[in-house]
Protein backbone atom coordinates (compact mmCIF):
# COMPACT_ATOMS: atom_id res chain seq x y z
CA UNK A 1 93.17 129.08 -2.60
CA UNK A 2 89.74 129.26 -3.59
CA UNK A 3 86.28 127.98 -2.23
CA UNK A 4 83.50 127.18 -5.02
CA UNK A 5 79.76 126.21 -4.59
CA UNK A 6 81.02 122.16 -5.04
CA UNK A 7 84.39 122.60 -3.70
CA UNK A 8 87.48 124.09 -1.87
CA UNK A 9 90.94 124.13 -4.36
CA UNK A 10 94.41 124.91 -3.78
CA UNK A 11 97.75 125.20 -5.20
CA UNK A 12 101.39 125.64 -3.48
CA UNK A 13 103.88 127.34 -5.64
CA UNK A 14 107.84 127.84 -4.62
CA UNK A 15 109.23 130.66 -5.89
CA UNK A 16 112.71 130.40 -5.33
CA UNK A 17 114.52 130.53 -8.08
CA UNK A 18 112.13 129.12 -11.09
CA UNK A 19 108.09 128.94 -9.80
CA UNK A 20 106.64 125.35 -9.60
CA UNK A 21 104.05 123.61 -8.70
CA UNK A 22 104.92 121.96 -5.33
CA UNK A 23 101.19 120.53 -4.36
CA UNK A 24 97.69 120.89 -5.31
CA UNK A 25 94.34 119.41 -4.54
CA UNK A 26 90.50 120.23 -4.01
CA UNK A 27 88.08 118.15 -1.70
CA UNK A 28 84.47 118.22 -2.41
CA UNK A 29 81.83 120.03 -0.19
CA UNK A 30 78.80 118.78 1.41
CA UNK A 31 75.96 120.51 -0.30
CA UNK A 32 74.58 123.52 0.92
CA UNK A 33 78.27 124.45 2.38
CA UNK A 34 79.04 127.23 0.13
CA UNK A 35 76.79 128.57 -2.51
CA UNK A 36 78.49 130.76 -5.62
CA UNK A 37 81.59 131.17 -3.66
CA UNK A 38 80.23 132.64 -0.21
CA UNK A 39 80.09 130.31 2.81
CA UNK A 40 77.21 129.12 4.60
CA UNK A 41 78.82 126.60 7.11
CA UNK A 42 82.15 127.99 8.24
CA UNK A 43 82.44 124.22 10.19
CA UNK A 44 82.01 122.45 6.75
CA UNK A 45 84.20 124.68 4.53
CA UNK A 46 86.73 124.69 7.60
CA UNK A 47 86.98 121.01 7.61
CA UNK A 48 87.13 120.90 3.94
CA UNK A 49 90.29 123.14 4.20
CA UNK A 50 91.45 121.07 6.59
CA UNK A 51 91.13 117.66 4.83
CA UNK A 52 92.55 119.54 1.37
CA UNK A 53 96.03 120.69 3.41
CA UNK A 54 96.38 117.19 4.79
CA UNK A 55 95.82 115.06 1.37
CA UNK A 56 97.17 117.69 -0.73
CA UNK A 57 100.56 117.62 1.98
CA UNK A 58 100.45 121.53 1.58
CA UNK A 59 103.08 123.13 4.09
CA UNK A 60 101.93 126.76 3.87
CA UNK A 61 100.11 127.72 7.08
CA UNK A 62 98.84 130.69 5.24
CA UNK A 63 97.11 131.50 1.95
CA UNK A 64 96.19 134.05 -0.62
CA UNK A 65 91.97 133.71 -1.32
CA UNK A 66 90.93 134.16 -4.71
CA UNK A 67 87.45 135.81 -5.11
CA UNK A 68 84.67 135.33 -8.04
CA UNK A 69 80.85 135.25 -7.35
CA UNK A 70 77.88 137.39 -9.16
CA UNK A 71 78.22 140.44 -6.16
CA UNK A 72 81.98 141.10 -6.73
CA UNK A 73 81.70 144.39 -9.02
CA UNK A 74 84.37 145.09 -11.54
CA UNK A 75 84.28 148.12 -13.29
CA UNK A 76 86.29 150.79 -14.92
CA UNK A 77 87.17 154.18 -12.92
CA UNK A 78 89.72 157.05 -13.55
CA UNK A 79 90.93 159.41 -10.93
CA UNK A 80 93.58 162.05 -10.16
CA UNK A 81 97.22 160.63 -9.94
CA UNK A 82 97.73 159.98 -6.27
CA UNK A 83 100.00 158.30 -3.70
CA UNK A 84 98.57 154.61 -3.20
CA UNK A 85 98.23 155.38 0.50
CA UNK A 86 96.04 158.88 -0.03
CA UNK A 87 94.09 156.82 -2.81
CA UNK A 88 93.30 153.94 -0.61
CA UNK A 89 91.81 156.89 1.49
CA UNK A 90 89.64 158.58 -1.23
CA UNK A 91 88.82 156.16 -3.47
CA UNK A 92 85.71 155.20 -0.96
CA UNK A 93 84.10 158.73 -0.96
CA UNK A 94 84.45 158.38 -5.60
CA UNK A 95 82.77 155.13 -6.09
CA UNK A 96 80.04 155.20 -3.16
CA UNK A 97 77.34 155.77 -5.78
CA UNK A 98 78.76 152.96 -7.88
CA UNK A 99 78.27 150.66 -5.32
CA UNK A 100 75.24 148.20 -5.15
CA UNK A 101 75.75 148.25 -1.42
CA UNK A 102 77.03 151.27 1.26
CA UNK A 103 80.78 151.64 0.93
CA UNK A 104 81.27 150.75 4.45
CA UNK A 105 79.96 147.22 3.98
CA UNK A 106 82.34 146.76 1.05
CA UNK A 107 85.70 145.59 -0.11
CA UNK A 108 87.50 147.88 -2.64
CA UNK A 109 90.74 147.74 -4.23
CA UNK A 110 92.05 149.35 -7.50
CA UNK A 111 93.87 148.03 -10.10
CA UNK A 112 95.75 150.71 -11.89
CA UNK A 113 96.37 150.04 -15.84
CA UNK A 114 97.80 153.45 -17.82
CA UNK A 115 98.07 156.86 -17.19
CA UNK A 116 97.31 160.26 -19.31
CA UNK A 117 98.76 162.99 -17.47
CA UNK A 118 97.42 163.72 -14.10
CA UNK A 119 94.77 160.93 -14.48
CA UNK A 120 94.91 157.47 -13.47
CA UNK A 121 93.26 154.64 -15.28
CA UNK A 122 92.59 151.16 -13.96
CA UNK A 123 89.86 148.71 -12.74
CA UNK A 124 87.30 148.89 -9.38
CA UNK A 125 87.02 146.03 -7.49
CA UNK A 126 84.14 146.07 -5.11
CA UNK A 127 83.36 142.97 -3.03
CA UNK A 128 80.56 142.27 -0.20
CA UNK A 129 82.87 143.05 2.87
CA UNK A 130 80.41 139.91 5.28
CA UNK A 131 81.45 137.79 2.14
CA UNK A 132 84.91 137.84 2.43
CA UNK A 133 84.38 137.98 6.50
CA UNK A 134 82.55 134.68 6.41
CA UNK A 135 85.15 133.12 4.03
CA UNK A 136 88.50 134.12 6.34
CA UNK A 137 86.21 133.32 9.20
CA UNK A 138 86.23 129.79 7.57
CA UNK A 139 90.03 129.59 7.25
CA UNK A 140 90.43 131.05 10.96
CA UNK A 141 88.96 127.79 11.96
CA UNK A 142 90.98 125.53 9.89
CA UNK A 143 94.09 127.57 11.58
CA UNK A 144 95.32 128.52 8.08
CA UNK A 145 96.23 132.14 7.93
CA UNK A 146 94.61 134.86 5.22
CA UNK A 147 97.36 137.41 4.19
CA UNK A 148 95.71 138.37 1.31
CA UNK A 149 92.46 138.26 -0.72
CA UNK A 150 92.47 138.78 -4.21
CA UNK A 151 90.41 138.37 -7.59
CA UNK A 152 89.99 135.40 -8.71
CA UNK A 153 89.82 137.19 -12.38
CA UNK A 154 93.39 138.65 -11.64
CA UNK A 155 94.50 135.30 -10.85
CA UNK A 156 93.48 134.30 -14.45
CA UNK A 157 95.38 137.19 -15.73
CA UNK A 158 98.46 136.30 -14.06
CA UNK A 159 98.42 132.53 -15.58
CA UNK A 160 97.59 133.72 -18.74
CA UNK A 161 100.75 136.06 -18.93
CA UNK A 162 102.88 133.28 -18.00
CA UNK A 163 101.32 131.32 -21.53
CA UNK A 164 100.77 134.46 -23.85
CA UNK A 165 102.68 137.42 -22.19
CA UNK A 166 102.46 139.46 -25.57
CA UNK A 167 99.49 141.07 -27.50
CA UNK A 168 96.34 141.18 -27.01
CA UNK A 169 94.90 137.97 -25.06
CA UNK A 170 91.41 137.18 -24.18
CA UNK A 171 91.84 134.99 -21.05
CA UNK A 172 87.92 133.04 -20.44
CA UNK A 173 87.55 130.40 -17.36
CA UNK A 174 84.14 128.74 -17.79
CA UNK A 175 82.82 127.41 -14.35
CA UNK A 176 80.50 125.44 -12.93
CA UNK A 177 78.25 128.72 -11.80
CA UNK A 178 80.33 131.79 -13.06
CA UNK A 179 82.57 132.60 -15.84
CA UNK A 180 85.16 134.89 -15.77
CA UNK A 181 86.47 136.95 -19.17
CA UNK A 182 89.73 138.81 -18.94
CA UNK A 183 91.62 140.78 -21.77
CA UNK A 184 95.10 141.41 -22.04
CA UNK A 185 97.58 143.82 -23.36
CA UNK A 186 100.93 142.81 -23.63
CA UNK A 187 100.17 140.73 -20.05
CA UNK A 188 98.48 143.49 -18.34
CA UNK A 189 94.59 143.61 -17.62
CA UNK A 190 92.52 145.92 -19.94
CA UNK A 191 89.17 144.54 -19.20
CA UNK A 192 87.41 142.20 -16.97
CA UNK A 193 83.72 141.04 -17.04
CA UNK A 194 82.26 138.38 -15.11
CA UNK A 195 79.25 136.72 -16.06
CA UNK A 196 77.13 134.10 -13.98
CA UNK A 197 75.82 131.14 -15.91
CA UNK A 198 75.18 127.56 -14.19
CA UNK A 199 77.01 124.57 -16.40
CA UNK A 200 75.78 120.90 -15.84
CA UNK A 201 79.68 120.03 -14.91
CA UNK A 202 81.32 116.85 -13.78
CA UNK A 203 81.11 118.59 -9.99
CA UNK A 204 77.81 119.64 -10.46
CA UNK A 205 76.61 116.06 -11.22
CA UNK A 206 78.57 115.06 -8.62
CA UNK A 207 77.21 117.05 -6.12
CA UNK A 208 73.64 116.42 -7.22
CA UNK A 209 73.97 113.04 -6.77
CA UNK A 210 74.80 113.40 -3.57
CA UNK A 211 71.43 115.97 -2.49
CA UNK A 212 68.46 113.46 -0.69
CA UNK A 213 65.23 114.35 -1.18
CA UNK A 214 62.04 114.55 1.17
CA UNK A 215 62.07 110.80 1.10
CA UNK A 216 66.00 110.41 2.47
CA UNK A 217 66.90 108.26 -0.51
CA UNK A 218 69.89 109.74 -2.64
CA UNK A 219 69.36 110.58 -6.40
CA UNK A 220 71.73 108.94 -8.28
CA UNK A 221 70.73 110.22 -11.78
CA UNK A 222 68.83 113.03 -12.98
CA UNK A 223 66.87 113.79 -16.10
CA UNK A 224 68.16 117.22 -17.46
CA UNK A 225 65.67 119.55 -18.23
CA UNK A 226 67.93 122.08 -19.65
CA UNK A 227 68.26 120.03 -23.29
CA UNK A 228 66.01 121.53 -25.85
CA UNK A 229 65.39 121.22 -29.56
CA UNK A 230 68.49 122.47 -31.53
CA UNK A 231 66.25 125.01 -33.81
CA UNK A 232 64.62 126.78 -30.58
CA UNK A 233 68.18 128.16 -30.11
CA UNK A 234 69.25 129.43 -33.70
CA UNK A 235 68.49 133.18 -33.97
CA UNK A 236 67.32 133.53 -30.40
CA UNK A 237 71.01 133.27 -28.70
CA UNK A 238 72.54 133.83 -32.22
CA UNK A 239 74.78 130.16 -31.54
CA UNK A 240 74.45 128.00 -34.50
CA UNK A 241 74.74 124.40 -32.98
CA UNK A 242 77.79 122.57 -33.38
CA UNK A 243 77.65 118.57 -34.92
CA UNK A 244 79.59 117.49 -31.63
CA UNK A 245 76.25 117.99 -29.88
CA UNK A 246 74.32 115.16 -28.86
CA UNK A 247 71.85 114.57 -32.15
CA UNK A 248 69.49 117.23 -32.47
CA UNK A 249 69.88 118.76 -29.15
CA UNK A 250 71.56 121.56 -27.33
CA UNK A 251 72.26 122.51 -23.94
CA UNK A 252 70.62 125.70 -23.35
CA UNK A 253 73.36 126.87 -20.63
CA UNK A 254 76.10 126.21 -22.96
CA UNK A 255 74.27 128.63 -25.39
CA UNK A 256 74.07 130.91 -22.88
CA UNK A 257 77.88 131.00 -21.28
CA UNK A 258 78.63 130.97 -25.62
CA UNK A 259 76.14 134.07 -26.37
CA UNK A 260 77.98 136.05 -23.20
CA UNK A 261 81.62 135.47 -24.30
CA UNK A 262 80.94 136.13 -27.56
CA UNK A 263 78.96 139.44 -26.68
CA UNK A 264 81.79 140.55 -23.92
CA UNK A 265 84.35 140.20 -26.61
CA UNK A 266 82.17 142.10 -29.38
CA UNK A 267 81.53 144.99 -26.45
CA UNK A 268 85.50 145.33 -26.10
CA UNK A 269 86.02 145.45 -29.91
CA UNK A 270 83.72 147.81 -30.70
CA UNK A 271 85.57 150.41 -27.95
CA UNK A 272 87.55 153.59 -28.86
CA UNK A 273 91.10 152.49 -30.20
CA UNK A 274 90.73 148.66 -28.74
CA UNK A 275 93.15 146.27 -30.55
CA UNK A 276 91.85 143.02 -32.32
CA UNK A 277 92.40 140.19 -30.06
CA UNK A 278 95.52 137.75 -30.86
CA UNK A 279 93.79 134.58 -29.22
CA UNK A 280 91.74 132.81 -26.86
CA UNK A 281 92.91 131.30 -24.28
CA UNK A 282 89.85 128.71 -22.17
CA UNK A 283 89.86 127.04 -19.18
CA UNK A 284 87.67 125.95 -16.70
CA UNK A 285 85.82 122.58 -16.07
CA UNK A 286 83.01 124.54 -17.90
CA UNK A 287 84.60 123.61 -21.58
CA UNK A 288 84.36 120.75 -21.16
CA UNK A 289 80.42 120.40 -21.10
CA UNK A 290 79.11 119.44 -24.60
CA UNK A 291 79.34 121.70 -26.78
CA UNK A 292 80.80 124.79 -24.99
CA UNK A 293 84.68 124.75 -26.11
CA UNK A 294 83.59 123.80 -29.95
CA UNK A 295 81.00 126.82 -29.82
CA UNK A 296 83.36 129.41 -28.67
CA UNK A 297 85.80 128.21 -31.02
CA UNK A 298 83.38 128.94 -33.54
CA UNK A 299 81.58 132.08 -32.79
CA UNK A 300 84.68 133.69 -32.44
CA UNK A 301 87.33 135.28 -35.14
CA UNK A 302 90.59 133.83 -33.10
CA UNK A 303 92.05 131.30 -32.61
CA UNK A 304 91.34 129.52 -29.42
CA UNK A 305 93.93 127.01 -26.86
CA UNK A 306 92.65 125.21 -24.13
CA UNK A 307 95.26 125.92 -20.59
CA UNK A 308 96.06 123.58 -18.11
CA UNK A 309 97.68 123.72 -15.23
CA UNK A 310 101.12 122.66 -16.23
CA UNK A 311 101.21 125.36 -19.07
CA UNK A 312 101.49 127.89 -16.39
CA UNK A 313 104.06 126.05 -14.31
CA UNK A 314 106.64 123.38 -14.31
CA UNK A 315 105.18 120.46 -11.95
CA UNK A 316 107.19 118.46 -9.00
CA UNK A 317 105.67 115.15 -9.71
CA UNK A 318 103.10 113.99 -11.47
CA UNK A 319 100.21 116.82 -12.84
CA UNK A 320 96.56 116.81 -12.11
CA UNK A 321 94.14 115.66 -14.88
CA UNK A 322 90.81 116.19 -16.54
CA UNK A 323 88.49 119.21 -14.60
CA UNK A 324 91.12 119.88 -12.09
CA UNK A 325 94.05 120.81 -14.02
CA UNK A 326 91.75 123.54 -15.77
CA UNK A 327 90.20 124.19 -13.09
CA UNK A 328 93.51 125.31 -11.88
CA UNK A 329 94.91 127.66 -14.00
CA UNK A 330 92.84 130.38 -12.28
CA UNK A 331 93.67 129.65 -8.48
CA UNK A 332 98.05 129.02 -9.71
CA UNK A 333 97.93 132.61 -11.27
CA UNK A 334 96.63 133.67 -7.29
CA UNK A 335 99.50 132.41 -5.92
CA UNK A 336 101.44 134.17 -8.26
CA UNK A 337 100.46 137.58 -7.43
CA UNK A 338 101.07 136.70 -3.85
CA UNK A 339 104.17 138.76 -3.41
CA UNK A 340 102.89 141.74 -5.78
């Protein structure tokens, strides 16, 4: 399950035996509802969740939340080899001066990756504890259960192991506000970086058509401001634009979300011992705003697939299309690491 700034998503997997796909859906929120992924009407989002389990005919009376906003901090941290219980108890009083908030108003978990010795190495996850209160506050209402929160960037991880579970895999879900970057080795998370940039997707237009201004009549188109000459952008982000772009134009945004995932992969490259990546893998309703899936494709030295949702899982019935079934890939890879 996973609430966004335009909507709340979900997926229902079976795992006995072989994992499917048993239901899915997402129902649009009313703006101002939820903005980048924390709640700001618990009634709203609550009777979002509620309309979602009823079209959707999800059976589940509980869920696992996927996370992913700007304030969820993922970095790298090694510490002494300790039981998971006695590390769940010190790892507060290591990263409280990594923290862009007091430990006690945060979330933390750890995500262990290798070890050397007597030295554990893995991944800090640090979310806004009120965040994640306000979002299970939200289910509460709906009377769905929360038995687990987890991020949304693991999720991704998860899916993409099930596509590419060997070498070195550079898992990227573009969104409509944040994109997430994950890189694999041999299915297991090695890096994670998440980066926020605002795309002019389908639910974004959606969702803007639907905002009344001062005068209470609804907008039903908007000009975009964010298109700009083509030449503004060579050299200053470093993309050269693509001939799939509109005439002589480029999205700025797309650029921008393009610059990022290019630099993120560079950064991981140029570490100590790191392993060229194998391929790309993209998803996210992001790619498909103009020009964003043929820039990546060409900035970087891979090659790239775009994931949907049924490359992760076998289906019962019929499979989502267009911005929903990449859309998700990320929230089918959360239900996967329910049981972990």
């Amino acid at each position: 399950m996973e609430i966004t700034e335009e909507s709340v998503r979900a997926v229902e997997v079976s795992v006995e035996r072989q994992p499917q796909v048993v239901a899915y859906g997402e129902v649009a929120l009313p703006p101002d509802a939820a903005h980048d992924s924390e709640v700001l009407d618990q009634g709203a989002v609550a009777t979002a969740i509620h309309e979602l389990w009823s079209i959707a005919r999800i059976r589940a009376k509980s869920a696992t939340l996927g996370i992913a906003n700007r304030r969820v901090l993922v970095r790298e941290h090694t510490t002494t080899v300790m039981a998971p219980e006695l590390l769940r108890q010190a790892l507060p009083f290591q990263v409280q001066d990594l923290l862009p908030v007091p430990v006690a108003q945060a979330v933390l978990d750890y995500y262990p990756i290798s070890q050397q010795g007597d030295q554990l190495h893995g991944l800090l996850v640090a979310a806004v504890s009120s965040t994640v209160e306000d979002m299970i506050a939200a289910f509460s209402r709906a009377k769905i259960r929360i038995d687990g929160v987890d991020l949304a960037a693991f999720g991704l991880a998860r899916a993409a192991s099930h596509v590419a579970p060997e070498g070195t895999v550079a898992a990227i879900h573009v969104g409509d506000h944040t994109t997430q970057i994950v890189i694999l080795r041999n299915g297991i998370p090695d890096f994670v970086r998440i980066t926020p940039v605002d795309l002019d997707t389908l639910a974004v237009r959606r969702r803007n058509a639907r905002i009344a201004p001062e005068d209470g009549t609804f907008v039903a188109a908007r000009v975009d401001p964010t298109r700009i000459a083509a030449e503004e952008l060579v050299g200053a982000a470093g993309i050269v634009p693509m001939g799939a772009l509109r005439s002589d134009a480029v999205n700025r945004p797309a650029a921008e979300v393009i610059g990022r995932i290019r630099s993120t992969l560079a950064f991981y490259l140029n570490r100590e011992s790191a392993p060229q990546i194998d391929q790309v893998l993209m998803t996210g309703a992001g790619i498909a705003v103009d020009g964003v899936a043929q820039g990546v494709a060409s900035a970087i030295d891979a090659p790239v697939r775009t994931v949907v949702l049924h490359d992760v899982l076998p289906l019962q019935g019929a499979g989502p299309t267009g911005d929903l079934a990449l859309d998700l890939v990320g929230t089918v890879g959360i239900a996967l690491g329910k049981d972990r």
